[in-house]
N, C-alpha and C. Protein backbone atom coordinates (compact mmCIF):
# COMPACT_ATOMS: atom_id res chain seq x y z
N UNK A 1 15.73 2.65 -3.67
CA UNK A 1 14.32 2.58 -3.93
C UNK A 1 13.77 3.98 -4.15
N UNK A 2 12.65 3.69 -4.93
CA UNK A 2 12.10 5.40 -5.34
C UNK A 2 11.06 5.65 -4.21
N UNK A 3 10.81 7.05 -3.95
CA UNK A 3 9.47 7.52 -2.64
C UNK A 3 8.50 6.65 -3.41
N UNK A 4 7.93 6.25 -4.58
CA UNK A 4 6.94 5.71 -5.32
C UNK A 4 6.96 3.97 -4.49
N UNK A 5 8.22 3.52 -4.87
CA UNK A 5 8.29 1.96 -4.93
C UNK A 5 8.38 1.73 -3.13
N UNK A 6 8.99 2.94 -2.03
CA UNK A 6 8.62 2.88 -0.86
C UNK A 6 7.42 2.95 -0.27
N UNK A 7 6.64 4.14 -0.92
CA UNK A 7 5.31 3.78 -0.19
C UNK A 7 4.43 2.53 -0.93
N UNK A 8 4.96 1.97 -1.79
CA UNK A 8 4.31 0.92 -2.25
C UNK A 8 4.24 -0.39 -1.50
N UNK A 9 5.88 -0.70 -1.32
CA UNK A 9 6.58 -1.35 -0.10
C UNK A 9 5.63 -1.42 1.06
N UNK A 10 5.50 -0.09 1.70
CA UNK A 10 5.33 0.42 3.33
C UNK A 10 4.08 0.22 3.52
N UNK A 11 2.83 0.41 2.90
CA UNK A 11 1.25 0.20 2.86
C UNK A 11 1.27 -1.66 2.81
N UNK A 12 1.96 -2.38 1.85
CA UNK A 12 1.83 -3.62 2.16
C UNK A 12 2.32 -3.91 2.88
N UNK A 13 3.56 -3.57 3.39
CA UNK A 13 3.99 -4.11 4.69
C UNK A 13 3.17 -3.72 6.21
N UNK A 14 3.02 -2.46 6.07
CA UNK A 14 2.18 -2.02 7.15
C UNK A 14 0.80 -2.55 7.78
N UNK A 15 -0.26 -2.98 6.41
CA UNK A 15 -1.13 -2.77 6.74
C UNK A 15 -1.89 -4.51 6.03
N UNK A 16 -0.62 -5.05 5.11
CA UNK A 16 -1.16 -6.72 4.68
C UNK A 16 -0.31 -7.30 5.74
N UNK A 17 0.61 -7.15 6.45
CA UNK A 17 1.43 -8.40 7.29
C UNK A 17 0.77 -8.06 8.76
N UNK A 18 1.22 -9.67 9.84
CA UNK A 18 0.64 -9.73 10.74
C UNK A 18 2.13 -8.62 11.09
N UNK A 19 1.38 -8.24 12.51
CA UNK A 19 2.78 -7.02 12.99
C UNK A 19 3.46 -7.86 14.52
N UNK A 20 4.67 -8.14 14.53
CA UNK A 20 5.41 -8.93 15.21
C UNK A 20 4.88 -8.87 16.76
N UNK A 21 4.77 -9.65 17.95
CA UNK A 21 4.61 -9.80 19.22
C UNK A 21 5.23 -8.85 19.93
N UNK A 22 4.48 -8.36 20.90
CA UNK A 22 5.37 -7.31 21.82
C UNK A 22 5.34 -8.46 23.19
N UNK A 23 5.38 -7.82 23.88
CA UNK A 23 5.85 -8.79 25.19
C UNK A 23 4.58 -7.88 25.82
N UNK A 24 3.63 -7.62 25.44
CA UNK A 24 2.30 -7.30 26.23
C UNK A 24 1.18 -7.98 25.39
N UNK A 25 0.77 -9.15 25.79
CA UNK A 25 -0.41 -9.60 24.77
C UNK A 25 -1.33 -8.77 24.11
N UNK A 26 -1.69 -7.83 25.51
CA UNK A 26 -2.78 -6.89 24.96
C UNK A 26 -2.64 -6.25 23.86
N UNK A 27 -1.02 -5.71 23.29
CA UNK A 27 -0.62 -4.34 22.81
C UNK A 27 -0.16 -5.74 21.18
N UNK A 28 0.01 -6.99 21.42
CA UNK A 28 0.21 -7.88 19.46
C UNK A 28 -1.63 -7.20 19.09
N UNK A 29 -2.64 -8.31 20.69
CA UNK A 29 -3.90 -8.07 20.03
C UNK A 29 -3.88 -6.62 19.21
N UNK A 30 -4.10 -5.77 19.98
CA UNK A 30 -4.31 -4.87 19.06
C UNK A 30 -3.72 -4.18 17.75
N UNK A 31 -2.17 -4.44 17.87
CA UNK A 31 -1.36 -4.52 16.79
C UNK A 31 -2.01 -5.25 15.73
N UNK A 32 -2.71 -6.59 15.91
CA UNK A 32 -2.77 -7.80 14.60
C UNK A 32 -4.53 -7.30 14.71
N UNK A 33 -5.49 -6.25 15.45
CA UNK A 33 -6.74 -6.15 14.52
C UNK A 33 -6.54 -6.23 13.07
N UNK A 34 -8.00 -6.05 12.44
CA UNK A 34 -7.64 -6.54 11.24
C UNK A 34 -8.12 -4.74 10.50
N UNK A 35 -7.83 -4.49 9.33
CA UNK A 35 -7.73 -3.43 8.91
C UNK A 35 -9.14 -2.18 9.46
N UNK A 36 -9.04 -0.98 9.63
CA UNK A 36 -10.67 -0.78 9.25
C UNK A 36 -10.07 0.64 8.66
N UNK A 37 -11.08 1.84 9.05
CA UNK A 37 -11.39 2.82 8.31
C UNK A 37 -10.32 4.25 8.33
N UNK A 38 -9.92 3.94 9.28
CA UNK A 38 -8.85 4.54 9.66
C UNK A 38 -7.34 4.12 8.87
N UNK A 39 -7.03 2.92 9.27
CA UNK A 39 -6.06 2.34 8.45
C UNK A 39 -6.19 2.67 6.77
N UNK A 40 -7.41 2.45 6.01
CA UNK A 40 -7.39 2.92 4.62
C UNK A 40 -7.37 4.20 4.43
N UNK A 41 -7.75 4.91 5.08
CA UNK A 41 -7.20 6.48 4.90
C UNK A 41 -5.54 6.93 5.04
N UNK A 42 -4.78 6.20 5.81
CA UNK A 42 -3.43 6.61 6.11
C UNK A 42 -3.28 5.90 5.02
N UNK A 43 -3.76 4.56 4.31
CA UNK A 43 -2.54 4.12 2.97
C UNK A 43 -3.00 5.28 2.15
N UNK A 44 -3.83 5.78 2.11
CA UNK A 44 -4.39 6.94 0.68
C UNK A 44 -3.97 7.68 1.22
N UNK A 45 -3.47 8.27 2.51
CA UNK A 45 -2.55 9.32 2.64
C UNK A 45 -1.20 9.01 1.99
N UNK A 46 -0.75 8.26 2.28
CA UNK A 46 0.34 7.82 2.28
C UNK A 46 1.00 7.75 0.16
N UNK A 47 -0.28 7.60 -0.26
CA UNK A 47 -0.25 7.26 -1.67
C UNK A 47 -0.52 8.62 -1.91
N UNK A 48 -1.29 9.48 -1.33
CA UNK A 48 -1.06 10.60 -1.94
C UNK A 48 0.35 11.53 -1.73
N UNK A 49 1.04 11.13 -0.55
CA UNK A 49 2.35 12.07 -0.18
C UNK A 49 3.37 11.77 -0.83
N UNK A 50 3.41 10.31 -1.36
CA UNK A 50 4.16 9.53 -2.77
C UNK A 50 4.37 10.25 -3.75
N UNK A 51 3.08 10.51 -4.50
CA UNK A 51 2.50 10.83 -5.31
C UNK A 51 3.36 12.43 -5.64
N UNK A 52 2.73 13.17 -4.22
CA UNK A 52 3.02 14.66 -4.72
C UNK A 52 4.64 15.02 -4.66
N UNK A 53 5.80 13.64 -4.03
CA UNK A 53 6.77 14.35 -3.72
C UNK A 53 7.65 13.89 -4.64
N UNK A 54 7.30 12.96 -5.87
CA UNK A 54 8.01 12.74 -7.12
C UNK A 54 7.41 13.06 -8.16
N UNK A 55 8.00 13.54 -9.60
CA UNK A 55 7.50 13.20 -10.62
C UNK A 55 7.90 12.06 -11.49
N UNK A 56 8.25 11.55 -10.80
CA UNK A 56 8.96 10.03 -12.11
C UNK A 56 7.49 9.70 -12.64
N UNK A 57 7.65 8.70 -13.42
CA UNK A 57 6.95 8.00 -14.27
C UNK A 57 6.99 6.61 -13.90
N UNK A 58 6.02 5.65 -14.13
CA UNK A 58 6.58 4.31 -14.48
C UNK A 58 5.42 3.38 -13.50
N UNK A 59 5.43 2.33 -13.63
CA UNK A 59 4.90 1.44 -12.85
C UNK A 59 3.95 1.56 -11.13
N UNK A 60 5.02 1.56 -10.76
CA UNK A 60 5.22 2.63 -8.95
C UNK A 60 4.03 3.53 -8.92
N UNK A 61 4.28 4.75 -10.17
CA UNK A 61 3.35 5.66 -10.04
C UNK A 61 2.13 5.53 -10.33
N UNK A 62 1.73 4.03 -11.33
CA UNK A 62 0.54 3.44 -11.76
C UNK A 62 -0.76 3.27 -10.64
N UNK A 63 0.66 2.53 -10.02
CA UNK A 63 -0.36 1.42 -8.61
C UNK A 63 -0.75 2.58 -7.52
N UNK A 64 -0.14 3.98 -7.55
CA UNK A 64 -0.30 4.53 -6.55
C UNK A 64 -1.53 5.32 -6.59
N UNK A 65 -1.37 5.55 -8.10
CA UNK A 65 -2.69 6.64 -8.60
C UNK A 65 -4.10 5.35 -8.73
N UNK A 66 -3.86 3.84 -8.58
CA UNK A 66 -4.33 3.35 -8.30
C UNK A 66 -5.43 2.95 -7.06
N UNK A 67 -4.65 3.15 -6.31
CA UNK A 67 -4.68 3.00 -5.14
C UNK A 67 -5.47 4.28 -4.25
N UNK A 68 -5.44 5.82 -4.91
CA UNK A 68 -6.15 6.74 -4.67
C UNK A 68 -7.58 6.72 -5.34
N UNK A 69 -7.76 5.65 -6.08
CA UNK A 69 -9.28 6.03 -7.17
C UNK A 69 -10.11 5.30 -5.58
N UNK A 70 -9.57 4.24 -4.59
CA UNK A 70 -10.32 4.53 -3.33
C UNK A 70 -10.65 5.46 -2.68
N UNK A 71 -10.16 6.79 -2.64
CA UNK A 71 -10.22 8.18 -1.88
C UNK A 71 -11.56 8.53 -2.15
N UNK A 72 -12.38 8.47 -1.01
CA UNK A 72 -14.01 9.37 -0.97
C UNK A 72 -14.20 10.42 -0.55
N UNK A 73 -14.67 11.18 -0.49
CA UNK A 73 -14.57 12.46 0.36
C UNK A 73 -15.52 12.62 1.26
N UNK A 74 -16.11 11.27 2.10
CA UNK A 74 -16.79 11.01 3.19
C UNK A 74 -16.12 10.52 4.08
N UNK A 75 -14.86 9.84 3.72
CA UNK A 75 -14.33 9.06 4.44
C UNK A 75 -15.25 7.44 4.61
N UNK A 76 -16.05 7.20 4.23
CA UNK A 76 -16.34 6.02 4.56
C UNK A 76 -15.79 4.76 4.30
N UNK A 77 -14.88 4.28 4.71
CA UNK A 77 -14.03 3.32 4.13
C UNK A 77 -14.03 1.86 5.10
N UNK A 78 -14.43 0.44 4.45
CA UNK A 78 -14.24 -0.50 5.21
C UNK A 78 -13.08 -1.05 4.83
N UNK A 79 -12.77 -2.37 5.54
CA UNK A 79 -11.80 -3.54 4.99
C UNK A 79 -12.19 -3.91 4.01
N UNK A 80 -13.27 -4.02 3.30
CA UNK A 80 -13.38 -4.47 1.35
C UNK A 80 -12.19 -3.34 0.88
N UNK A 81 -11.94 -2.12 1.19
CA UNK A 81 -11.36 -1.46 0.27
C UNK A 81 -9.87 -1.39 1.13
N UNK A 82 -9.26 -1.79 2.04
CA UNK A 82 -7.80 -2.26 2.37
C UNK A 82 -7.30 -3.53 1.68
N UNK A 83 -8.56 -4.60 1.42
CA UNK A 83 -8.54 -5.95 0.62
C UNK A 83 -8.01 -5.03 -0.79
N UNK A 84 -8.69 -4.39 -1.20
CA UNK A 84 -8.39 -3.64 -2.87
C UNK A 84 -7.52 -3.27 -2.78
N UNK A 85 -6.77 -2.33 -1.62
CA UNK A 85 -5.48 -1.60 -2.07
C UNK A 85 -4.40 -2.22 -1.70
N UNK A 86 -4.47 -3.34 -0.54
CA UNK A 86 -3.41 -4.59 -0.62
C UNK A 86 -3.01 -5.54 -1.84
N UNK A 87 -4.31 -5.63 -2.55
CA UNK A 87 -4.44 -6.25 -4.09
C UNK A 87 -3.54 -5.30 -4.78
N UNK A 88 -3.48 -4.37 -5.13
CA UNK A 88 -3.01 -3.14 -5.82
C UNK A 88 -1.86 -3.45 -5.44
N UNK A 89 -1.26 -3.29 -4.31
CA UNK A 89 0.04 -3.11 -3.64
C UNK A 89 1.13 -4.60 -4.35
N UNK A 90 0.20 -5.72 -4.02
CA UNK A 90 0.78 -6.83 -3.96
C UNK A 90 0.80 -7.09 -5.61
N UNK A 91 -0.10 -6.53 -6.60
CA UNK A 91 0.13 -6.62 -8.15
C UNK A 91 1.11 -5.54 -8.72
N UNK A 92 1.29 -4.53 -8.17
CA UNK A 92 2.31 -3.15 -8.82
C UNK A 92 3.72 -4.31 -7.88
N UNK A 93 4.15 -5.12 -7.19
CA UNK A 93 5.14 -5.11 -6.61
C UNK A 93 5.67 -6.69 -7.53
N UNK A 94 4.16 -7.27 -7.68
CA UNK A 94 4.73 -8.71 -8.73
C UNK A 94 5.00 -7.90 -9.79
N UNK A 95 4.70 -7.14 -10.39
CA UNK A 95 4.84 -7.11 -12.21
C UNK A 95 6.42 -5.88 -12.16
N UNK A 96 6.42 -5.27 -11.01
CA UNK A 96 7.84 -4.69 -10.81
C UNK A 96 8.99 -5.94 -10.78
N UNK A 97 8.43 -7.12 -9.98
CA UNK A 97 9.56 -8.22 -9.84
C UNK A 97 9.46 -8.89 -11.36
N UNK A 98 9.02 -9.27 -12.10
CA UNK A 98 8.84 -9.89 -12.87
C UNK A 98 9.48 -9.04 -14.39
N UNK A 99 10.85 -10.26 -14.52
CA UNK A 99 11.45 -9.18 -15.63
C UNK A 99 10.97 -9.05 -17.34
N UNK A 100 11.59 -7.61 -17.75
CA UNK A 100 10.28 -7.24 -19.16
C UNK A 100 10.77 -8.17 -20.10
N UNK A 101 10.27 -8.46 -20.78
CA UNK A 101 10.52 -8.88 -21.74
C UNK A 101 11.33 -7.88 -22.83
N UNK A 102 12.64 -8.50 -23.67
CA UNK A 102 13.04 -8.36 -24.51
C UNK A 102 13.98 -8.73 -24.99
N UNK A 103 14.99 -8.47 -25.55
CA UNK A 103 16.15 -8.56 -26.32
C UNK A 103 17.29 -9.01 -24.87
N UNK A 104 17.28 -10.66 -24.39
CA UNK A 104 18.71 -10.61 -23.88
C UNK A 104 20.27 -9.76 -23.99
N UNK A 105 20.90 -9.69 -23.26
CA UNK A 105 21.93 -9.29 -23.19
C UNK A 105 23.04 -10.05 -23.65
């Protein structure tokens, strides 16, 4: 996998799935809150450290530079905009699965 198609991976996995049971109720609750402002800043970290530590091209790098046009420089960030960059995440990862069209083999 490319650093691109990992942090693409790692933000949906991280931050769209419920996160597995610990054997302390208290410590799933807080594991399974639901996104806030904090959390969307580490995926736009995360999309930006992608970003700066490849130059490939391609798809991967689409959704990521995608995924930064959320970056404010207030920081004010709710769950509407973790909803957007889970959207992002979960469309750069279908159209990666989904094969191109052309000329069979």
């Amino acid at each position: 996998m490319s650093p691109t198609e990992t942090a693409v991976r790692r933000i949906a996995e991280q931050y769209g799935s419920p996160q597995p049971s610990s054997s302390s109720p208290f410590l799933t609750v807080v594991a399974n809150l639901p996104p806030d402002r904090h959390d969307v800043a580490g995926a736009i970290f995360i999309a930006e450290e992608a970003l700066a530590a490849t130059d490939e091209d391609g798809g991967w790098r689409d959704t990521l530079a995608r995924i930064l046009e959320f970056k404010r420089s207030d920081g004010r960030y709710d769950r509407h905009d973790m909803a957007g960059i889970l959207t992002i995440c979960d469309e750069g990862i279908a159209a990666e699965a989904t094969p191109s069209s052309g000329p069979r083999p």
